[in-house]
Protein backbone atom coordinates (compact mmCIF):
# COMPACT_ATOMS: atom_id res chain seq x y z
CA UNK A 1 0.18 16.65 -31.43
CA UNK A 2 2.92 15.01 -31.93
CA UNK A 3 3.76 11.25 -31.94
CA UNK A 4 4.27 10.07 -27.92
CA UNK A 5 5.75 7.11 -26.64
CA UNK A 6 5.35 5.10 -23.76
CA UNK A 7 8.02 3.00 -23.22
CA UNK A 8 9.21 3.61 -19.86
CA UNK A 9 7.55 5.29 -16.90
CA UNK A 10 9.36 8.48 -17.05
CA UNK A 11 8.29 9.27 -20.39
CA UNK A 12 5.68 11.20 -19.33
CA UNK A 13 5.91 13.93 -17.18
CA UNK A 14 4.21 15.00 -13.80
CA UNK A 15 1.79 16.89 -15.13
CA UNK A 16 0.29 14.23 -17.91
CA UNK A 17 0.42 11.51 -15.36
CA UNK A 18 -1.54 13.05 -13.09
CA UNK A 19 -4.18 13.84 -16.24
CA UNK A 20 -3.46 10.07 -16.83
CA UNK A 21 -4.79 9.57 -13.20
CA UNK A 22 -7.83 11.89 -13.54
CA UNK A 23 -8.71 10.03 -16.69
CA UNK A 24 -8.41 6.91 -15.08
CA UNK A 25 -11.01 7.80 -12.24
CA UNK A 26 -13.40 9.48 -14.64
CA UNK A 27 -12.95 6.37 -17.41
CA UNK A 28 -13.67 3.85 -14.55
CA UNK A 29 -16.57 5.49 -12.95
CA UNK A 30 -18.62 5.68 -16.66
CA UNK A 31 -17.74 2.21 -17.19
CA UNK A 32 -19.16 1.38 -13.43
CA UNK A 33 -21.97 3.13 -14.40
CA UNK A 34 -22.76 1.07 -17.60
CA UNK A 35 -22.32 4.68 -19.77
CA UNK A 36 -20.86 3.99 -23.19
CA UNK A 37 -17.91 6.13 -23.81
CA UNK A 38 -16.50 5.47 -27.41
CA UNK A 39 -13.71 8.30 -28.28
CA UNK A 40 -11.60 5.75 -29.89
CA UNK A 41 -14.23 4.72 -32.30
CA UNK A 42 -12.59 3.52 -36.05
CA UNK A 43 -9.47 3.30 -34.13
CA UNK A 44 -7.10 0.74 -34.47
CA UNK A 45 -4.71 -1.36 -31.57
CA UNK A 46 -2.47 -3.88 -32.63
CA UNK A 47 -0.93 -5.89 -29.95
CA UNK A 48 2.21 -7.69 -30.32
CA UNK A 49 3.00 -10.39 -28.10
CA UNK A 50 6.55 -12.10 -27.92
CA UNK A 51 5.39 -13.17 -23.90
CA UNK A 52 2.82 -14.72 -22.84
CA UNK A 53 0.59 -12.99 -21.27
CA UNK A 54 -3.11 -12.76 -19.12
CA UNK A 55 -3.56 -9.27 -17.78
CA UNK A 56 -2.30 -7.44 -20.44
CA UNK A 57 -4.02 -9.21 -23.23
CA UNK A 58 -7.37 -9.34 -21.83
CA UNK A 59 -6.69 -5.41 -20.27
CA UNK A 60 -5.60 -3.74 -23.99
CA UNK A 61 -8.16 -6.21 -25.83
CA UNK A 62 -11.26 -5.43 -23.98
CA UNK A 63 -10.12 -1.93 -23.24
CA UNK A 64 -10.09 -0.47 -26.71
CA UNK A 65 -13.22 -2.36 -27.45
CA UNK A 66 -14.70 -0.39 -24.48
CA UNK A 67 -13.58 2.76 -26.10
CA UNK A 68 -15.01 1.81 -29.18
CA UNK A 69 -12.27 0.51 -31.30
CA UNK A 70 -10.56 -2.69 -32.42
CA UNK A 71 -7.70 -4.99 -31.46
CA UNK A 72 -5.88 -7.28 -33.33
CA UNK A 73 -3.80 -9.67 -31.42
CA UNK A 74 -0.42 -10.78 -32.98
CA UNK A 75 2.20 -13.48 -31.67
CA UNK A 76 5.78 -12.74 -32.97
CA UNK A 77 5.67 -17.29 -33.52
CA UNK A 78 3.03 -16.78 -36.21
CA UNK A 79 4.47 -13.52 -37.93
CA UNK A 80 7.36 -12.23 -39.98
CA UNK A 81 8.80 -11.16 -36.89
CA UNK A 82 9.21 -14.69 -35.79
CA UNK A 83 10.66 -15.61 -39.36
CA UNK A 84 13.63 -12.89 -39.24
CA UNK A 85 11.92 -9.72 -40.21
CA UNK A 86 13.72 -6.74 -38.80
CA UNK A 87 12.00 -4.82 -36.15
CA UNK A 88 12.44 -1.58 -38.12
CA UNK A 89 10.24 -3.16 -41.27
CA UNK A 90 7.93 -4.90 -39.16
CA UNK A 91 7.42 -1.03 -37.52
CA UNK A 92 6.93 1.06 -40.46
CA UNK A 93 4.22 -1.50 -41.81
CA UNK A 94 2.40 -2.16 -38.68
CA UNK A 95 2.37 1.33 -38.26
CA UNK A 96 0.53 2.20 -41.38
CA UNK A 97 -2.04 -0.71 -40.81
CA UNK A 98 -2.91 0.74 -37.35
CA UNK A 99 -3.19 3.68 -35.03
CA UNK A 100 -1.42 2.71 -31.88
CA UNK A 101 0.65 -0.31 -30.85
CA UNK A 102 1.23 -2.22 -27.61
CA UNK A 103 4.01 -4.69 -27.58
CA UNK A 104 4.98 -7.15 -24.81
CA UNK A 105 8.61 -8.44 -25.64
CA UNK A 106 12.15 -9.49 -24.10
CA UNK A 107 14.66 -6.66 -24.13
CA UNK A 108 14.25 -3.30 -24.25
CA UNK A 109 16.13 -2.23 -27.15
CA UNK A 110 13.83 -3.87 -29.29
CA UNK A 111 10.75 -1.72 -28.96
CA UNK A 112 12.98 1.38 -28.82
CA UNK A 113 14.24 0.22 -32.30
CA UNK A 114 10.36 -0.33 -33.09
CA UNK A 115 9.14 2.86 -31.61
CA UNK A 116 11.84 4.92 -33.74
CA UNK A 117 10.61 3.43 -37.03
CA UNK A 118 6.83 3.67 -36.05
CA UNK A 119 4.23 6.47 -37.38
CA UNK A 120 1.85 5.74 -34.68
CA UNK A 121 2.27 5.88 -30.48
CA UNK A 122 4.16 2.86 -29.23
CA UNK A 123 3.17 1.16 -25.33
CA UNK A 124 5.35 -1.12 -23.66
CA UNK A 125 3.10 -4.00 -22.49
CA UNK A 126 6.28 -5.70 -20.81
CA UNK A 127 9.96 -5.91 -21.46
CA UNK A 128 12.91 -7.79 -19.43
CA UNK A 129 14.07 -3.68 -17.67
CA UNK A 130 10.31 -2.24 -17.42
CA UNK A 131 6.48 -2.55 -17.00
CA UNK A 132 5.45 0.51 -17.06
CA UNK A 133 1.83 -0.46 -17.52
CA UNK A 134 1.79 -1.80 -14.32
CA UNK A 135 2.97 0.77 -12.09
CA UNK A 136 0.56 2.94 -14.00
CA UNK A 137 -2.21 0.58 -12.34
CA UNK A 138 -0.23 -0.05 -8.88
CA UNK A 139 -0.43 3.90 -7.98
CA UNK A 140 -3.09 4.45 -9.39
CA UNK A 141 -4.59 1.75 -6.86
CA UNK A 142 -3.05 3.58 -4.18
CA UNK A 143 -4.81 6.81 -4.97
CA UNK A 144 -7.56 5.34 -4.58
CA UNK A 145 -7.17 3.52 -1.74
CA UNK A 146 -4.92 5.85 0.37
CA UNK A 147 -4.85 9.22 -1.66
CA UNK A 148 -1.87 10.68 -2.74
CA UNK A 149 1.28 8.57 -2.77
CA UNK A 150 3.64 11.80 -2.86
CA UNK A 151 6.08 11.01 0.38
CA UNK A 152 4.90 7.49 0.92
CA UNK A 153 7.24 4.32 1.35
CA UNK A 154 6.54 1.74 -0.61
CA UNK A 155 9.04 -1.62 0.44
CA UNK A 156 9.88 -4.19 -2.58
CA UNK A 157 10.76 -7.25 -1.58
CA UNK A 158 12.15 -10.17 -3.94
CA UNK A 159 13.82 -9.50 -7.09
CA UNK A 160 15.19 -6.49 -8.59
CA UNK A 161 13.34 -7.23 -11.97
CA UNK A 162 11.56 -4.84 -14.46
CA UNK A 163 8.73 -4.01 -11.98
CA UNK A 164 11.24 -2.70 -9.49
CA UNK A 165 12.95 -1.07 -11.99
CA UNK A 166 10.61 0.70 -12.86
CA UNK A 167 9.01 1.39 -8.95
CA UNK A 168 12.37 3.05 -8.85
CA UNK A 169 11.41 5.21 -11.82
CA UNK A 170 7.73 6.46 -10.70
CA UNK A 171 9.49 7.24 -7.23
CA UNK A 172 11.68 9.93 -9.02
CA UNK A 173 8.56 11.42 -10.70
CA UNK A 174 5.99 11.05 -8.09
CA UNK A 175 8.58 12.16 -5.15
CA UNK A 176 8.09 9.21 -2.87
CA UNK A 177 10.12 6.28 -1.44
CA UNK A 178 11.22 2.80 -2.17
CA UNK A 179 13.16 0.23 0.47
CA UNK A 180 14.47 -2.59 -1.49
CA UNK A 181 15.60 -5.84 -0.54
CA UNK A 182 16.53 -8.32 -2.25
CA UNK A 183 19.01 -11.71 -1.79
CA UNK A 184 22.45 -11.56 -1.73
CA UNK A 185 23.14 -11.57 -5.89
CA UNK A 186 19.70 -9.73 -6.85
CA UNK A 187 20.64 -6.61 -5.83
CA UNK A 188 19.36 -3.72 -8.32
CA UNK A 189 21.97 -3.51 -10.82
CA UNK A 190 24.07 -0.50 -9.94
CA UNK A 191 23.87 1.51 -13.19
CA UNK A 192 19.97 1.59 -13.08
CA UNK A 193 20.44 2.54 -9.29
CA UNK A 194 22.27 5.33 -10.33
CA UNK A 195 19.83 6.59 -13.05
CA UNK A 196 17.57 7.26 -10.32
CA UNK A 197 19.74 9.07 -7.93
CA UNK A 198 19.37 8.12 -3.78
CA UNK A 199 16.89 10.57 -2.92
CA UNK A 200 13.94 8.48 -3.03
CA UNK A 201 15.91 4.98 -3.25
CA UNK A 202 17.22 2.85 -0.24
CA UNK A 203 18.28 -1.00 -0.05
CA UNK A 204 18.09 -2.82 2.83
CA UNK A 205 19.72 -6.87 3.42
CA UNK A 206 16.96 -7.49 5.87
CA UNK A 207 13.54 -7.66 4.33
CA UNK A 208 11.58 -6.65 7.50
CA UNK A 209 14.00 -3.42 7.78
CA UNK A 210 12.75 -2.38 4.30
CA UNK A 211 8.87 -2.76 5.47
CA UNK A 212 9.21 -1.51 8.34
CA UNK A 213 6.44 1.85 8.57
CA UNK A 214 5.73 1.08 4.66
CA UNK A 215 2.84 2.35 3.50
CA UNK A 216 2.33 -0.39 1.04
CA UNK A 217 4.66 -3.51 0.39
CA UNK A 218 4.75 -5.31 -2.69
CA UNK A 219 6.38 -8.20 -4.34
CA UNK A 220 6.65 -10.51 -7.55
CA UNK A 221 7.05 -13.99 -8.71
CA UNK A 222 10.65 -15.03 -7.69
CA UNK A 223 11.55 -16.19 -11.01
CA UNK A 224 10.44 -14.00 -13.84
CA UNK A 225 9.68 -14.88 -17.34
CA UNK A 226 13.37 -15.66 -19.08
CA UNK A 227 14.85 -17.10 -16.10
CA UNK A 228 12.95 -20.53 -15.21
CA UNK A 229 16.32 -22.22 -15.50
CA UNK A 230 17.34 -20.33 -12.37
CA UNK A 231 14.22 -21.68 -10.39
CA UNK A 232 15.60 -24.10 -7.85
CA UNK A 233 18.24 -21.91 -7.00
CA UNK A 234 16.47 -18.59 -6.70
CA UNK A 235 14.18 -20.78 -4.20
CA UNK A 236 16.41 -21.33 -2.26
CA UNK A 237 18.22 -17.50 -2.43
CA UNK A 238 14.80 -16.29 -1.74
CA UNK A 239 13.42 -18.09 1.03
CA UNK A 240 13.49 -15.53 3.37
CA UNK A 241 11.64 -12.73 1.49
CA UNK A 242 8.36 -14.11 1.68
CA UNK A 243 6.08 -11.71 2.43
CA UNK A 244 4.25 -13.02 5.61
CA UNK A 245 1.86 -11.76 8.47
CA UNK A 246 4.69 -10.77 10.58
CA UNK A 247 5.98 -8.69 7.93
CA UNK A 248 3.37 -6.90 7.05
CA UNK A 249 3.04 -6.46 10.93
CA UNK A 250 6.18 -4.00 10.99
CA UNK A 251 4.82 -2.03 8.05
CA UNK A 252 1.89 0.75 9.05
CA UNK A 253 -1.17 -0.49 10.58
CA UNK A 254 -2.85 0.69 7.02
CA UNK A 255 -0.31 -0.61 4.98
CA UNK A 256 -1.34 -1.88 1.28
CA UNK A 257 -0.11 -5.38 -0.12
CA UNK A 258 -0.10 -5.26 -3.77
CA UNK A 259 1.25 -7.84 -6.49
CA UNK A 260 1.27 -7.92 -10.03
CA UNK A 261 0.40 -11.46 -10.44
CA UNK A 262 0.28 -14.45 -11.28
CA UNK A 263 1.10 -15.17 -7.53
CA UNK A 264 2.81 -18.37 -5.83
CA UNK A 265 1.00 -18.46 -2.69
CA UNK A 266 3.99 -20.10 0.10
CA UNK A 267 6.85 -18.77 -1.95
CA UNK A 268 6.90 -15.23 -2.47
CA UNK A 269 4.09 -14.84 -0.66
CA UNK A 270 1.28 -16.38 2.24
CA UNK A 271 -2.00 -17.18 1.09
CA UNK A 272 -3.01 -15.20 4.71
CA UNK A 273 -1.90 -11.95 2.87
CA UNK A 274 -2.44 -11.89 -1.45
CA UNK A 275 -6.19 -12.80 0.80
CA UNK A 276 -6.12 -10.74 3.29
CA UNK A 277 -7.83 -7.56 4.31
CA UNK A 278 -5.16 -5.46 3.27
CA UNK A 279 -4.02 -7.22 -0.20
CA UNK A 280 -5.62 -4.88 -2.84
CA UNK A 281 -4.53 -7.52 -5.94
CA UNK A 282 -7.83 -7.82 -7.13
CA UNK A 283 -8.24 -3.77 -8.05
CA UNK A 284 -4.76 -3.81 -8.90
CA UNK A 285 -5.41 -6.39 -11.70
CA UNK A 286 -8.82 -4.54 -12.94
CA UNK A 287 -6.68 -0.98 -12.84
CA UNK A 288 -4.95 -2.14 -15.77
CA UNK A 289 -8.16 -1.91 -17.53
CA UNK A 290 -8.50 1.55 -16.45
CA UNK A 291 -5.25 3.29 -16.92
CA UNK A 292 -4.59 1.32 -19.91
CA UNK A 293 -7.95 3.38 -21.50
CA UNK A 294 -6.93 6.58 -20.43
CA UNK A 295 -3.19 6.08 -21.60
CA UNK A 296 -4.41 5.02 -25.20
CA UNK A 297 -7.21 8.12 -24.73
CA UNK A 298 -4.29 10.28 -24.12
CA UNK A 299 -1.75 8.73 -26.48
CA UNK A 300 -3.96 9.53 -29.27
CA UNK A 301 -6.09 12.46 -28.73
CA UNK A 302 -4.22 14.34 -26.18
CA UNK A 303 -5.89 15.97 -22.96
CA UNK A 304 -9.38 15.13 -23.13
CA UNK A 305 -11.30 17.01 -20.59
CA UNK A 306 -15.23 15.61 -20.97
């Protein structure tokens, strides 16, 4: 098998996300179940952290531990990398040291330089255009919840930042819909717009037009990591896309509220919702856990089918 990425969402294809999925639900079930399942055993994760991070520390750490490997946990401050190393070096000897990497950085072109010079499969944990991780978890949550998500709407409201980028992205692969709506200035920039066509991509200026009969609405943090500078003013810009009881009152009567978290409860959105009967954050958060496993399962050893 050759070496496989994943730096975006649409670098796999239909087929291996839905084995992605299935691996998910059959991962999560044995570890609900208390049955050890170690196919990773001897193997080797290194994760490399230039942002901070929670979810996807604690997700990849314990993860490969649960599949019977190792992780070793490096911050770009106490490395080479922090000192000036290039990207390209720091790849071809991390590479050799380990047998997959995860790395949570700032832009984009920097683990595409990594992932060219690497030996091993390369995940993006985070980057300022993409999260791909995360979306992995989001629909997988939906599946679960809801069934398939193949001609659902899902409404983003907030900013257009790497997790609606890359919303936009699953939409084209999964065949299902996003409304958008963002401030006045946030818009989606308009050459990632048109990378994903206008079949399955709509904006809206009104927030409560984009939620309207959604099948799930979700939202971020208004200011992202990278931007805190911008904080008062994006308050302000963004005071009207909370995501509120009324809201969620336009969107279908079984509508899902998801967020990636952390979460500002009164900003982007009410402390009735993120803990409400229809806010599914808390399986959203543990699906990283899940897909994470059977993305490294399948980065590494391909389609497993036991």
């Amino acid at each position: 098998m050759s070496i496989k990425h994943f730096l975006q969402f649409k670098d796999l294809s239909l087929d291996e996300m839905n084995h992605v999925f299935e691996r998910t639900r059959i991962i999560k079930e044995r570890f609900k179940a208390y049955q050890p399942y170690h196919p990773l055993s001897d193997r080797t994760l290194v994760m490399i952290f230039e942002k901070n991070s929670t979810r996807t520390r604690l997700s990849f750490e314990a993860g490969m531990q649960q599949l019977g490997g190792s992780a070793i946990y490096l911050n770009t401050r106490d490395t080479q990398l922090g000192r000036g190393e290039p990207v390209e070096d720091a790849a071809q000897v991390i590479s050799r040291m380990s047998d997959i990497v995860m790395i949570r950085t700032f832009e984009q072109e920097i683990i595409e330089r990594f992932a060219k010079n690497s030996r091993v499969p390369v995940i993006n944990g985070l980057t300022n255009e993409y999260h791909p991780c995360q979306i992995l978890a989001d629909i997988y949550t939906y599946i679960e919840h809801r069934g398939s998500i193949k001609g659902k709407t899902v409404a983003w409201i907030g900013d257009s930042n790497n997790v609606c980028n890359t919303w936009l992205q699953a939409a084209e692969l999964l065949d299902f819909n996003v409304h958008v709506s963002t401030p006045p200035g946030y818009e989606v920039e308009p050459e990632r717009a048109g990378l994903y066509g206008t079949d399955h991509y709509e904006e809206f200026a009104d927030p409560m037009d984009a939620a309207r009969d959604a099948d799930l609405i979700t939202t971020d943090v208004w200011t992202s990591m990278g931007f805190e500078r911008e904080n008062d003013a994006r308050r302000k810009a963004f005071a009207d896309w909370i995501v509120d009881a009324e809201m969620m009152s336009v969107a279908k009567p079984d509508a899902l509220f998801m967020h990636c978290l952390p979460a500002h409860r009164g900003e982007e959105v009410d402390a009735a919702v993120i803990d409400g009967k229809q806010s599914v954050v808390w399986d959203e958060a543990e699906n990283r856990l899940h897909v994470q496993k059977a993305l490294m399962e399948y980065l590494l050893l391909g389609n497993v089918n036991n």
